[in-house]
N, C-alpha and C. Protein backbone atom coordinates (compact mmCIF):
# COMPACT_ATOMS: atom_id res chain seq x y z
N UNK A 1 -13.26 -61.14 42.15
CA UNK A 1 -13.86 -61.03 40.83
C UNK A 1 -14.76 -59.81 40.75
N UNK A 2 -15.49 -59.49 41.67
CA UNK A 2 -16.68 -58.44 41.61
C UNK A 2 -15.17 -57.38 42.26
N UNK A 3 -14.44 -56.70 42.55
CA UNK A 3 -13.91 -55.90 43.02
C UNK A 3 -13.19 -55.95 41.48
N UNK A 4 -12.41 -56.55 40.90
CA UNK A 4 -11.91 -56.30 39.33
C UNK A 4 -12.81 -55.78 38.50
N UNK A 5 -13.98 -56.42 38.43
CA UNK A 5 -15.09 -55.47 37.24
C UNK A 5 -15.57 -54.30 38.12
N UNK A 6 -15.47 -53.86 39.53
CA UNK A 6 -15.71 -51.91 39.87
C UNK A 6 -14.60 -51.76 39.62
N UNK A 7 -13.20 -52.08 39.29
CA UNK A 7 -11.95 -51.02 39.04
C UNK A 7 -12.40 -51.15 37.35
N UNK A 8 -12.85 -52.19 36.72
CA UNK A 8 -12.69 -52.13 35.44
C UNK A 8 -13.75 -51.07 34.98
N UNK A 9 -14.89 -51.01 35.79
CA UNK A 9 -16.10 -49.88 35.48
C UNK A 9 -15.54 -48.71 35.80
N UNK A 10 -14.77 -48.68 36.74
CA UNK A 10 -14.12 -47.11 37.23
C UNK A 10 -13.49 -46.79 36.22
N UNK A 11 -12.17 -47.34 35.81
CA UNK A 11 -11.06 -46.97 34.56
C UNK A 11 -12.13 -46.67 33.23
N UNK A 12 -13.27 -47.20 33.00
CA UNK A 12 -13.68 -46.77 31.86
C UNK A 12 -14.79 -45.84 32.18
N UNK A 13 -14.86 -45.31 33.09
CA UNK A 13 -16.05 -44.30 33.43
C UNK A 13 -15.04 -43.04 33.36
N UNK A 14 -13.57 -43.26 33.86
CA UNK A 14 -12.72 -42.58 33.74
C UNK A 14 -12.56 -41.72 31.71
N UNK A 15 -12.39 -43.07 31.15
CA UNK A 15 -12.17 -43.27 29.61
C UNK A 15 -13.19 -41.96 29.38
N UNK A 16 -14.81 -42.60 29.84
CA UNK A 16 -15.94 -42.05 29.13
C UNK A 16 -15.86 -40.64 29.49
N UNK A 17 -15.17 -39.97 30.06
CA UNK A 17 -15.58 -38.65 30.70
C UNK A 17 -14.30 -38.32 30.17
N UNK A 18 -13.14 -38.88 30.41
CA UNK A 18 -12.03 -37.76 29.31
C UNK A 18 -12.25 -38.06 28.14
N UNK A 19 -13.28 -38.60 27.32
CA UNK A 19 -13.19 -38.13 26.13
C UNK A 19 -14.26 -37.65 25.89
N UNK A 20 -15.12 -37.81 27.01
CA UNK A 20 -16.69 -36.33 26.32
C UNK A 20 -15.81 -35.18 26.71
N UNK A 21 -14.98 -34.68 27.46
CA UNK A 21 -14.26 -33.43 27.97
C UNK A 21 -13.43 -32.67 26.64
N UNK A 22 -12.69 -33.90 26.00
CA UNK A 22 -11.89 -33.82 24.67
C UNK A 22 -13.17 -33.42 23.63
N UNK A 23 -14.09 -34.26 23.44
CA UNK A 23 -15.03 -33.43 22.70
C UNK A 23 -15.91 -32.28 22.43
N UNK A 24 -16.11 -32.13 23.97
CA UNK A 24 -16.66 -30.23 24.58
C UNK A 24 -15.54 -29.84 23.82
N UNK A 25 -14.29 -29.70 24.46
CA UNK A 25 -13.39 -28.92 23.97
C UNK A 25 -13.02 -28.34 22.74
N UNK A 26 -12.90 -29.72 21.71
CA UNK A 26 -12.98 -29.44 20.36
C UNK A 26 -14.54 -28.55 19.75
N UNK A 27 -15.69 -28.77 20.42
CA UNK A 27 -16.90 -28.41 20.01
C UNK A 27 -16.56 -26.98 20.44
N UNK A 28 -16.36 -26.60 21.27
CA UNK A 28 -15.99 -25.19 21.66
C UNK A 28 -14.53 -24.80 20.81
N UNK A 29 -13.85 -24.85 20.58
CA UNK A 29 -12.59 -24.08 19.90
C UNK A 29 -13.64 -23.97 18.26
N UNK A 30 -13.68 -25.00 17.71
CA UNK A 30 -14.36 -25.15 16.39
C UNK A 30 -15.71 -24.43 16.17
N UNK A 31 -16.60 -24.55 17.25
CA UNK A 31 -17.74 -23.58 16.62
C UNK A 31 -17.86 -22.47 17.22
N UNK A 32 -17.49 -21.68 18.08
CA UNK A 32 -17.13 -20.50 18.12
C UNK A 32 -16.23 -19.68 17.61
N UNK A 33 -16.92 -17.97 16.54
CA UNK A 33 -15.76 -17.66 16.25
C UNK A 33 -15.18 -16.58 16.88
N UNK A 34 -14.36 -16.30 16.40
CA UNK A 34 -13.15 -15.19 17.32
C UNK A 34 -13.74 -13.54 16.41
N UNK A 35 -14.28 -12.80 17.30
CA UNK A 35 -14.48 -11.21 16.37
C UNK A 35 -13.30 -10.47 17.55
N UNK A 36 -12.51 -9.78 16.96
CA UNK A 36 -11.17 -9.11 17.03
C UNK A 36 -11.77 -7.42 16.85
N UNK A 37 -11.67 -6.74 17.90
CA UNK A 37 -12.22 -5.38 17.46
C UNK A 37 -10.96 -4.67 17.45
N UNK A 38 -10.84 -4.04 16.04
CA UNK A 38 -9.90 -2.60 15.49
C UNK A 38 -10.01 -1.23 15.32
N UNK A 39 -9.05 -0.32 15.93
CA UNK A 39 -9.28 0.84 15.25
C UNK A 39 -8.94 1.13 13.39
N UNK A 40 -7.94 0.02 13.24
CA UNK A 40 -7.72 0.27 12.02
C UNK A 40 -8.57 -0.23 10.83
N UNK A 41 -8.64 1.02 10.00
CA UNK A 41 -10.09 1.28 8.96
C UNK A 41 -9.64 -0.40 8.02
N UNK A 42 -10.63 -0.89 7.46
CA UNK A 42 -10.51 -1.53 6.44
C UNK A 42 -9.87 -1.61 5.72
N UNK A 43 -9.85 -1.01 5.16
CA UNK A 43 -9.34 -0.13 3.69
C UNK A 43 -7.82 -0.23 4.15
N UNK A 44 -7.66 -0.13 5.16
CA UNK A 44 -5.79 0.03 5.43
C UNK A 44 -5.41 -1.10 5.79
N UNK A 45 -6.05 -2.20 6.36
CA UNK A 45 -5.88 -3.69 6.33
C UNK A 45 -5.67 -4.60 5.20
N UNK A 46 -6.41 -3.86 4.13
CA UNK A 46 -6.46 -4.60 2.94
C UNK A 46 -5.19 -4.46 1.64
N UNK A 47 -4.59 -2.66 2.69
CA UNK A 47 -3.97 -2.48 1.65
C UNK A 47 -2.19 -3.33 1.87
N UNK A 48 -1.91 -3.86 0.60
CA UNK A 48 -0.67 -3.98 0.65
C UNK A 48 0.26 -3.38 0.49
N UNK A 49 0.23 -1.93 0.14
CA UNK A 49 2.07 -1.38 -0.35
C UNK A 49 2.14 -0.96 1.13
N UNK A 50 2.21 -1.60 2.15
CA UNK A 50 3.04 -0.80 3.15
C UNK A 50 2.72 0.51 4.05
N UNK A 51 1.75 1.08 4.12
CA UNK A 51 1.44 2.13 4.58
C UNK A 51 2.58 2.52 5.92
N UNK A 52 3.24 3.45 6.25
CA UNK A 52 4.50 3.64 7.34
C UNK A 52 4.38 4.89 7.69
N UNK A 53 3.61 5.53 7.24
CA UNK A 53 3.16 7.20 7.75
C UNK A 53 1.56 7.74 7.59
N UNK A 54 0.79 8.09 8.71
CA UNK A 54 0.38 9.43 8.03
C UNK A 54 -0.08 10.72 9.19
N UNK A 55 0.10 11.74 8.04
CA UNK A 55 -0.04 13.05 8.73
C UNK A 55 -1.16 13.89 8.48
N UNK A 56 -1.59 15.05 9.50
CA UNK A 56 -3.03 15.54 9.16
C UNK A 56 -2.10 17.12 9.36
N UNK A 57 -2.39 17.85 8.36
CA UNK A 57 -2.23 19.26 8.00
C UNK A 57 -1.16 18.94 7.50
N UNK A 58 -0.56 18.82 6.70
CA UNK A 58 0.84 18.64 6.69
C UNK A 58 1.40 19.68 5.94
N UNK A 59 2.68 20.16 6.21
CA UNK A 59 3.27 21.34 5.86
C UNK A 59 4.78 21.27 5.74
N UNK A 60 5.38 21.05 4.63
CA UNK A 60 6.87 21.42 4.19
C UNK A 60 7.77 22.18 3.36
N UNK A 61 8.79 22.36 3.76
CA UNK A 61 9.44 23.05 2.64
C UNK A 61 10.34 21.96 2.19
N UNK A 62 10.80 22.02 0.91
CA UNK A 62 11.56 20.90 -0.07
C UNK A 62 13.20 22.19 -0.39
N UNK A 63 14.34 21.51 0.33
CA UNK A 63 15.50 22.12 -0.30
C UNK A 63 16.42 21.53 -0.97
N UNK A 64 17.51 21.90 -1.76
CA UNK A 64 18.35 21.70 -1.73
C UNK A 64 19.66 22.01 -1.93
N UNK A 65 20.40 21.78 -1.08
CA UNK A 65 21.75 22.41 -0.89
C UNK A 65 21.67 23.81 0.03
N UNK A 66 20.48 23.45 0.72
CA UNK A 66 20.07 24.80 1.62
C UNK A 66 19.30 25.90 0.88
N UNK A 67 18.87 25.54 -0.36
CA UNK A 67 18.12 26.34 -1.28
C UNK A 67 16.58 25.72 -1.29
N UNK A 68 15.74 26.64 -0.85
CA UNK A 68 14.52 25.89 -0.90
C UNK A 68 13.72 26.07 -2.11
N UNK A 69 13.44 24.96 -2.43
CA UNK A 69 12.85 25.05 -3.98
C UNK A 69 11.07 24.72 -3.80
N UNK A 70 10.63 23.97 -3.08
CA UNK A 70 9.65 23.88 -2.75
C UNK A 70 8.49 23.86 -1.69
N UNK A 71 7.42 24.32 -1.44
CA UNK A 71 6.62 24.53 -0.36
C UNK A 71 5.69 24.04 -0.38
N UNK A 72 5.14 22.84 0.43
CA UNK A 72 4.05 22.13 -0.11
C UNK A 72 3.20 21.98 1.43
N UNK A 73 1.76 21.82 1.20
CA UNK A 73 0.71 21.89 1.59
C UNK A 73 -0.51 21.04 1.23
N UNK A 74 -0.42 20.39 2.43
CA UNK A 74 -1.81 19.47 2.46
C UNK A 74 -2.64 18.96 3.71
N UNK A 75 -3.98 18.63 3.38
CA UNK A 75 -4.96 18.29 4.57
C UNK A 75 -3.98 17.01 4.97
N UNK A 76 -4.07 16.13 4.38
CA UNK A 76 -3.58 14.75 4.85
C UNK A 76 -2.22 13.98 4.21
N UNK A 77 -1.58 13.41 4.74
CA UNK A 77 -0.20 12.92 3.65
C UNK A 77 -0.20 11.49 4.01
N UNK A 78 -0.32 10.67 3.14
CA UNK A 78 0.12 8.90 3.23
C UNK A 78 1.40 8.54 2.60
N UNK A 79 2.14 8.11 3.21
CA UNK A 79 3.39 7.72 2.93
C UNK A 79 3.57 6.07 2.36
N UNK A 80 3.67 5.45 1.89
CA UNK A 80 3.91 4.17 1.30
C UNK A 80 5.32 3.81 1.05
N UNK A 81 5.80 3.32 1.94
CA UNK A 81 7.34 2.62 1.18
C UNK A 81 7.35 1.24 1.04
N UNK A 82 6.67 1.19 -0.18
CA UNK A 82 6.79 0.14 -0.82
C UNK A 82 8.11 -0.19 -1.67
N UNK A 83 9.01 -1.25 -1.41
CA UNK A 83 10.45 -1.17 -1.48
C UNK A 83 10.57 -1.23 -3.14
N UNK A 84 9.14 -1.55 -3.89
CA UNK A 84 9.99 -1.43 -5.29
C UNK A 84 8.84 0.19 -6.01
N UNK A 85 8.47 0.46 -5.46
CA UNK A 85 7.53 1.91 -6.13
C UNK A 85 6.85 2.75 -4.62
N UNK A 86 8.43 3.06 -3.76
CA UNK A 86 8.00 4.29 -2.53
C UNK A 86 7.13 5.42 -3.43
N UNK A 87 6.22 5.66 -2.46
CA UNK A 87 5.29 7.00 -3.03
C UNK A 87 4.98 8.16 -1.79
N UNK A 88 4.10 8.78 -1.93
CA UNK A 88 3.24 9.55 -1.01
C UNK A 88 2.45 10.06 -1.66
N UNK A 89 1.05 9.89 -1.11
CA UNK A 89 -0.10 10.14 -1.38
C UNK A 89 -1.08 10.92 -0.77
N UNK A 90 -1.53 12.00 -1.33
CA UNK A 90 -2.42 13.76 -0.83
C UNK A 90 -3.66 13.30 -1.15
N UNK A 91 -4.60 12.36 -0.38
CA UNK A 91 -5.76 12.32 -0.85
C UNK A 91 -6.82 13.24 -0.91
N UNK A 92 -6.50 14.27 0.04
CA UNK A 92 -7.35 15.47 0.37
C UNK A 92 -6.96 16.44 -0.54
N UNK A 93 -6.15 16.54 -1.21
CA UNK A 93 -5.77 17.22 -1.90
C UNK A 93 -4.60 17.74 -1.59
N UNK A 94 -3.78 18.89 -2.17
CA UNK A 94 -2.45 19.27 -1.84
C UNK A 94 -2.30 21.20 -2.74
N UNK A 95 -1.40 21.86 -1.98
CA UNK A 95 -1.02 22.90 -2.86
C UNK A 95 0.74 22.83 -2.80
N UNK A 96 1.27 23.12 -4.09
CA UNK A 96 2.92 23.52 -3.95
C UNK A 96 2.95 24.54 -4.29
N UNK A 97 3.88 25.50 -4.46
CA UNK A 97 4.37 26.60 -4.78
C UNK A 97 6.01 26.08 -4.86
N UNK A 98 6.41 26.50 -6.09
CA UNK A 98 7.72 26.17 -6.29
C UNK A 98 8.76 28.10 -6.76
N UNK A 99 9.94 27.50 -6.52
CA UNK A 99 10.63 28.58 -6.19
C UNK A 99 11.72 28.58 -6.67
N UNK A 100 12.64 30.04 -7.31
CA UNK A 100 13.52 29.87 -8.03
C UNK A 100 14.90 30.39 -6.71
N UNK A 101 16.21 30.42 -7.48
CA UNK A 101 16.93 30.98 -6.62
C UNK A 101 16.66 32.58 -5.53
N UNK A 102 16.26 33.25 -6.02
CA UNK A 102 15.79 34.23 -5.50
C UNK A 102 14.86 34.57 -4.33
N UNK A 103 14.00 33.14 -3.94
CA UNK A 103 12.86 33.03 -2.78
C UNK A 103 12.01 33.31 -3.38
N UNK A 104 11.61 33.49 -5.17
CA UNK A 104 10.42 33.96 -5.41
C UNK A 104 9.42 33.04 -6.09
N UNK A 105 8.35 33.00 -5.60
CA UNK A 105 7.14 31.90 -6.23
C UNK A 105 7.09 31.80 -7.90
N UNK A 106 7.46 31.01 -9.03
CA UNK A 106 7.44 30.77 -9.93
C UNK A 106 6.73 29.92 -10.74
N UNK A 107 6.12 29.21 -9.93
CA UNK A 107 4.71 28.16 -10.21
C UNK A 107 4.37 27.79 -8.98
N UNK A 108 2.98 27.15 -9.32
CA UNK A 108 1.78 27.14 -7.83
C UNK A 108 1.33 25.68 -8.92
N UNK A 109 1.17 24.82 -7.92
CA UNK A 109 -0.24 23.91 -8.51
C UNK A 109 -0.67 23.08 -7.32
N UNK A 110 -2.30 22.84 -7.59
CA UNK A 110 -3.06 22.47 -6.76
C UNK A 110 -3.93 21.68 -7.58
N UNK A 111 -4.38 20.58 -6.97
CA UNK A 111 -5.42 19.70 -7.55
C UNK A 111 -6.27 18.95 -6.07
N UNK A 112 -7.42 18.08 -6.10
CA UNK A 112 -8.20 17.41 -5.11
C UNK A 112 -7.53 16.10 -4.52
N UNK A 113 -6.32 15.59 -5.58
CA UNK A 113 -5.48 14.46 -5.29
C UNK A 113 -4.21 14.63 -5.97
N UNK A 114 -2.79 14.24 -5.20
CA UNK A 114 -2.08 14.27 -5.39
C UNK A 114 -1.21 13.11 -5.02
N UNK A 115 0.07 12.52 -5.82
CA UNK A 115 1.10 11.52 -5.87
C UNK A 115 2.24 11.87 -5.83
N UNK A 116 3.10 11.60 -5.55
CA UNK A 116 4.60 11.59 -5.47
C UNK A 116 5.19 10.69 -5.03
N UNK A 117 5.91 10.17 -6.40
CA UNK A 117 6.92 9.18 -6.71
C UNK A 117 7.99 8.95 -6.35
N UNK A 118 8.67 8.88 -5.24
CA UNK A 118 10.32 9.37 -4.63
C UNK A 118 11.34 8.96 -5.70
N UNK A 119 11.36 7.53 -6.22
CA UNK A 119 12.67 7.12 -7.07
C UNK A 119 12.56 7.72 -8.58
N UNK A 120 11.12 7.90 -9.02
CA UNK A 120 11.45 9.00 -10.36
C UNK A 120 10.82 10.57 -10.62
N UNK A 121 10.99 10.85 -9.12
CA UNK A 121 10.41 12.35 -8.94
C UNK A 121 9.60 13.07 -9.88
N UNK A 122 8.46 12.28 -9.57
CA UNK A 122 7.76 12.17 -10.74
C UNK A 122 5.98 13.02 -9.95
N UNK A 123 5.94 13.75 -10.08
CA UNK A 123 3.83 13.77 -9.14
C UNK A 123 2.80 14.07 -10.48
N UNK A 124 1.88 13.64 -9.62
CA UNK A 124 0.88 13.25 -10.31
C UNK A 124 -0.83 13.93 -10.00
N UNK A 125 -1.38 14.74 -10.59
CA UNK A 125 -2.43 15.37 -9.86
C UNK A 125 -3.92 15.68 -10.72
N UNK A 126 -4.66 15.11 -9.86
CA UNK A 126 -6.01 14.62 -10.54
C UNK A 126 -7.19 15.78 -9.82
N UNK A 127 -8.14 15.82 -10.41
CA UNK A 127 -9.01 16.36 -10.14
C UNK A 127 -9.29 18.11 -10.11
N UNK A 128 -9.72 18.37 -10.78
CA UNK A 128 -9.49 20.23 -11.04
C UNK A 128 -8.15 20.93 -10.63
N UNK A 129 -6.91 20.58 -11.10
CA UNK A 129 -5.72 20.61 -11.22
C UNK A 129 -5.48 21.86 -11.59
N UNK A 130 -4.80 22.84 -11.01
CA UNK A 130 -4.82 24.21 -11.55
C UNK A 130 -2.92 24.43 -11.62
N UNK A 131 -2.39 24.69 -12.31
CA UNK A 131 -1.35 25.09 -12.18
C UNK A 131 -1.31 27.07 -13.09
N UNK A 132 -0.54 27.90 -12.15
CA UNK A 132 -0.52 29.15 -12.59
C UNK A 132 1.17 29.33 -12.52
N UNK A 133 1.88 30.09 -13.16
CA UNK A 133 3.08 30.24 -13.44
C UNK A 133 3.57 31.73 -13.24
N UNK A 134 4.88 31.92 -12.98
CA UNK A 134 4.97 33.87 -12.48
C UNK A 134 4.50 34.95 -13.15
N UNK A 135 4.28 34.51 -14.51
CA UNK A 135 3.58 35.64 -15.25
C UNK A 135 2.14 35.89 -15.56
N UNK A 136 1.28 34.38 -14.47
CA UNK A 136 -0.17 34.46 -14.41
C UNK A 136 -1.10 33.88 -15.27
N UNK A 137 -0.17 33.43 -15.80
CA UNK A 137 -0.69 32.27 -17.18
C UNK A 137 -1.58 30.91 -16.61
N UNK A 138 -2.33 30.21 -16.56
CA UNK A 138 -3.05 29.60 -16.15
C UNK A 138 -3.62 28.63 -16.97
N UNK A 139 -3.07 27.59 -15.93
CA UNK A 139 -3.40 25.80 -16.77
C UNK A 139 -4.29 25.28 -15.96
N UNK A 140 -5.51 24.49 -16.74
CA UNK A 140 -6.43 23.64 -15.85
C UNK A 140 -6.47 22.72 -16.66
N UNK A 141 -6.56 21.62 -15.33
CA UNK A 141 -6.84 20.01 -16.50
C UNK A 141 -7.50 19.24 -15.06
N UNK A 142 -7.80 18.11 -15.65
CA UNK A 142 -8.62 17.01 -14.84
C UNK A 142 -7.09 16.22 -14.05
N UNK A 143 -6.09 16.46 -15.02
CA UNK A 143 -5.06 15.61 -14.50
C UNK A 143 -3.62 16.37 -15.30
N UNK A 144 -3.16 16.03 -14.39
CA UNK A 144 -1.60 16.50 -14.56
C UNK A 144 -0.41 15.67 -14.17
N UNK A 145 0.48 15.64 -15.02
CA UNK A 145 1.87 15.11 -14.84
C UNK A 145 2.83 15.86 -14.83
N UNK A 146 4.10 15.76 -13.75
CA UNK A 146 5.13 16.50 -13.55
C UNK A 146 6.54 15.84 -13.16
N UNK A 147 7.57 15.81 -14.78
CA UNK A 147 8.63 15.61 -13.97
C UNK A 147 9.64 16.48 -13.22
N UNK A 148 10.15 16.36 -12.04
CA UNK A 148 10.74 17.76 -11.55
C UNK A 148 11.82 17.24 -12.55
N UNK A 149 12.99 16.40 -12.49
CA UNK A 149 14.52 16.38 -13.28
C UNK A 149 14.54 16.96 -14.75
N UNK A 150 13.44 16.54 -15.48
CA UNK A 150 13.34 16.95 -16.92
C UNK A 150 12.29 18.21 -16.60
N UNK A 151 11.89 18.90 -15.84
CA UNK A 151 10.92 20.32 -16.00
C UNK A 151 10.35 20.07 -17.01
N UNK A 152 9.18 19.30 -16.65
CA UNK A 152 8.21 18.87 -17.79
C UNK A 152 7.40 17.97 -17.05
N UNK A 153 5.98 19.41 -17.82
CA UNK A 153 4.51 18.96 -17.05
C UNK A 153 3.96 18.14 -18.56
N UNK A 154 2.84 17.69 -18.28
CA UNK A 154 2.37 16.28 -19.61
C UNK A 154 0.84 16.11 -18.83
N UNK A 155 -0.12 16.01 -20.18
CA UNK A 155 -1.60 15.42 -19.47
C UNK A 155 -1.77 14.93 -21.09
N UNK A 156 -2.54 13.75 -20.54
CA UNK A 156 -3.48 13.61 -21.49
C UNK A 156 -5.22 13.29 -22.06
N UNK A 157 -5.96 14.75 -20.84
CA UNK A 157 -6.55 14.95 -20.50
C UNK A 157 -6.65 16.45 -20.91
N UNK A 158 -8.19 16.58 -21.38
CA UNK A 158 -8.75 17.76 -21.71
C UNK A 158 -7.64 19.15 -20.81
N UNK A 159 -6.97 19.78 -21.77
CA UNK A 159 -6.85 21.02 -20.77
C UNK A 159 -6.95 22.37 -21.08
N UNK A 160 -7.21 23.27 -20.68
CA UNK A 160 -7.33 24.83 -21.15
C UNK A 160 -6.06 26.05 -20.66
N UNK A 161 -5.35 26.40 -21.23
CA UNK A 161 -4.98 27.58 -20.71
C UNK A 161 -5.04 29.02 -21.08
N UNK A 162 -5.03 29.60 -19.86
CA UNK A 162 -5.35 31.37 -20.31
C UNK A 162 -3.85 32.06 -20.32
N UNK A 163 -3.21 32.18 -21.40
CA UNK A 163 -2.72 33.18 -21.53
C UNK A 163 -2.48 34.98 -21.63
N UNK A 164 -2.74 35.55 -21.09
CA UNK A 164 -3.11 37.09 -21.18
C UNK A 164 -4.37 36.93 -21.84
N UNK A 165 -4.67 37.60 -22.93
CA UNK A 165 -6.09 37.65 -23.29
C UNK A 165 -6.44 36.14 -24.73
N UNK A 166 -5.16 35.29 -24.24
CA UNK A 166 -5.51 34.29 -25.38
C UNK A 166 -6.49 33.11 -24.70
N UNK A 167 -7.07 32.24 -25.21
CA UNK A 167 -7.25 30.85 -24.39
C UNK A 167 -7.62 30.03 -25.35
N UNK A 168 -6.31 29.08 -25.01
CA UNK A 168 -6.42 27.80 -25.91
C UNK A 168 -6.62 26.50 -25.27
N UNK A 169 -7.45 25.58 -25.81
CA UNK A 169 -7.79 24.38 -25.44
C UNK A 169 -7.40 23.39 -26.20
N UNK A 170 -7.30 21.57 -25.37
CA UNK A 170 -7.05 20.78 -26.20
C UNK A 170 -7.31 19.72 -25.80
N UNK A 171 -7.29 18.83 -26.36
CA UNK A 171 -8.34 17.45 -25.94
C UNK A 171 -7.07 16.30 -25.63
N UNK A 172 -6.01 16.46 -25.44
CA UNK A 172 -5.17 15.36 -25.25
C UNK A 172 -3.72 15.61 -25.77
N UNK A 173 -2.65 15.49 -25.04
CA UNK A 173 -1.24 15.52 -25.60
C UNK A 173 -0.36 16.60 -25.53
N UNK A 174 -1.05 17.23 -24.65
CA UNK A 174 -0.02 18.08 -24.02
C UNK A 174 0.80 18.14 -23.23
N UNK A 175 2.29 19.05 -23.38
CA UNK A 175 3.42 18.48 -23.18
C UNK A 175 3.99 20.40 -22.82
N UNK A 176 5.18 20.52 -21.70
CA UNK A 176 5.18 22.06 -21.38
C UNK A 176 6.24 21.75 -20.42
N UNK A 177 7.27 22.76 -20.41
CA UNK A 177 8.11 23.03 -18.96
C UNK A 177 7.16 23.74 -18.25
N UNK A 178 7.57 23.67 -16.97
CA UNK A 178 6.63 24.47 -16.14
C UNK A 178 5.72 25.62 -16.09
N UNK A 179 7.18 26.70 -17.02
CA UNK A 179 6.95 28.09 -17.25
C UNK A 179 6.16 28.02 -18.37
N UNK A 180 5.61 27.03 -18.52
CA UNK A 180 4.39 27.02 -19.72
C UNK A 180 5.19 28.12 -21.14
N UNK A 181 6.53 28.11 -20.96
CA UNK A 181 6.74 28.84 -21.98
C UNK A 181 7.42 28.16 -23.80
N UNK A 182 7.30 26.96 -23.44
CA UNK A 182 7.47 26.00 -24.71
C UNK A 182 6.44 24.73 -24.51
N UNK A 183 5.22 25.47 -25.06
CA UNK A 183 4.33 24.22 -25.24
C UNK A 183 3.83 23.53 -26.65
N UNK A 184 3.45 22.51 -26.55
CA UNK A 184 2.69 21.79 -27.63
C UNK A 184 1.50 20.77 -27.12
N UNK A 185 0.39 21.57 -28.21
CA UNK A 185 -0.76 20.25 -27.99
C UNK A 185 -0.73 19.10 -29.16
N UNK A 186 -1.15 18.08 -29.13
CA UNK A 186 -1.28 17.34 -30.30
C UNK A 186 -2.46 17.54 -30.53
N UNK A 187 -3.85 18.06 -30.20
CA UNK A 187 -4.69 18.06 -30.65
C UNK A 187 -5.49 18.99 -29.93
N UNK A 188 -5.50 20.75 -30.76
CA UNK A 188 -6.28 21.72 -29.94
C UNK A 188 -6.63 22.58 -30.90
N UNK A 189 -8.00 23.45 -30.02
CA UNK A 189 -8.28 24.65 -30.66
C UNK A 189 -8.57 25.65 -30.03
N UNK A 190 -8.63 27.21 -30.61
CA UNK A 190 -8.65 28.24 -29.68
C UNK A 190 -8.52 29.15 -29.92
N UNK A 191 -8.16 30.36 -29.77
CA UNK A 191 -8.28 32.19 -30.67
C UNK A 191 -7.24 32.35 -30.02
N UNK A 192 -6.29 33.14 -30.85
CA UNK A 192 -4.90 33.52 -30.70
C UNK A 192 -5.09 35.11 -31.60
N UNK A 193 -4.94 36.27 -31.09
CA UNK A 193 -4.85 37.73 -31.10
C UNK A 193 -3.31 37.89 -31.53
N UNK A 194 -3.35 38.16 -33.10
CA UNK A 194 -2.19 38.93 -33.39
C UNK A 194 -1.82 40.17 -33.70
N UNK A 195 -0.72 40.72 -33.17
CA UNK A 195 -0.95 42.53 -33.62
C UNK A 195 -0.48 42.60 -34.68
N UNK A 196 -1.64 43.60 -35.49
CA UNK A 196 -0.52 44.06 -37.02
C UNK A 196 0.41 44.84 -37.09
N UNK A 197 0.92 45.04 -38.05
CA UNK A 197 2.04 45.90 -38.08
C UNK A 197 1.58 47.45 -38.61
């Protein structure tokens, strides 16, 4: 009788200690937390389209058919292939120089940020945006739009350009092929020099 109640005190001294052990355990997984140290910035954790590239100086030429049409230049390049709106993104800013059959520079533009749209070849460029054209004509805006397929730049944002000794400004709705040589503002003003006869 006394040898049954020490196995029966043993088996539950047994009990009492695997389940304070089960309770450390849980007390430890549950109130301690886990800090995970990263090189990767915030900002790129948070983001969702995909980030799959990036480059520092980056430098290309754009051809086609072995004809190079474009030369582009930038501090930094982010690539995004996001499967329904792929982009790339010049946060540092960017310069192109674009080019006709001949190898010769025919427009330049540069701004502090730049976009490019792969499926509607479309860029996009913000911040003291300068575009100049082969005959030296000179566009500035806060922002600029460019489709390459239709050759047609678009802002609708304050912009100014200097033509030889003209300069016209306009507050919104401007619309231009590259060569700035068929433009329209919807809403501008400015001094235009005509010669008499």
């Amino acid at each position: 009788m006394i040898f049954g109640n020490k196995e029966m005190q043993k088996k539950n001294g047994y009990k009492s200690i695997g389940s304070l052990f089960i309770a450390v355990l849980f007390w430890l997984l549950f109130s301690c937390q886990t800090k995970v140290s990263t090189d990767i910035p915030p900002e790129l954790l948070a983001d969702n389209n995909s980030l799959t590239m990036e480059a520092i100086n980056f430098e290309t030429l754009y051809t086609d058919s072995g004809v190079v049409k474009y030369h582009l230049q930038a501090p930094k390049l982010l690539i995004y292939n996001d499967p329904k709106k792929p982009y790339k993104d010049f946060p540092d800013g960017f310069l192109m120089q674009r080019y006709d059959l001949n190898k010769k520079i025919v427009s330049q533009m540069s701004g502090n940020r730049g976009k490019y749209y792969d499926l509607d070849k479309k860029w996009e460029a913000f911040g003291n945006v300068v575009l100049v054209n082969s005959q030296g004509d000179t566009l500035k805006s806060e922002e600029l739009k460019y489709h390459e397929t239709e050759d047609l730049i678009f802002s609708d944002q304050f912009v100014s350009i200097k033509k030889g000794d003209q300069y016209i400004t306009g507050t919104g709705g401007f619309k231009s092929d590259t060569q700035m040589s068929k433009w329209s503002f919807m809403k501008t003003k400015g001094h235009l020099y005509i010669e008499g006869q």
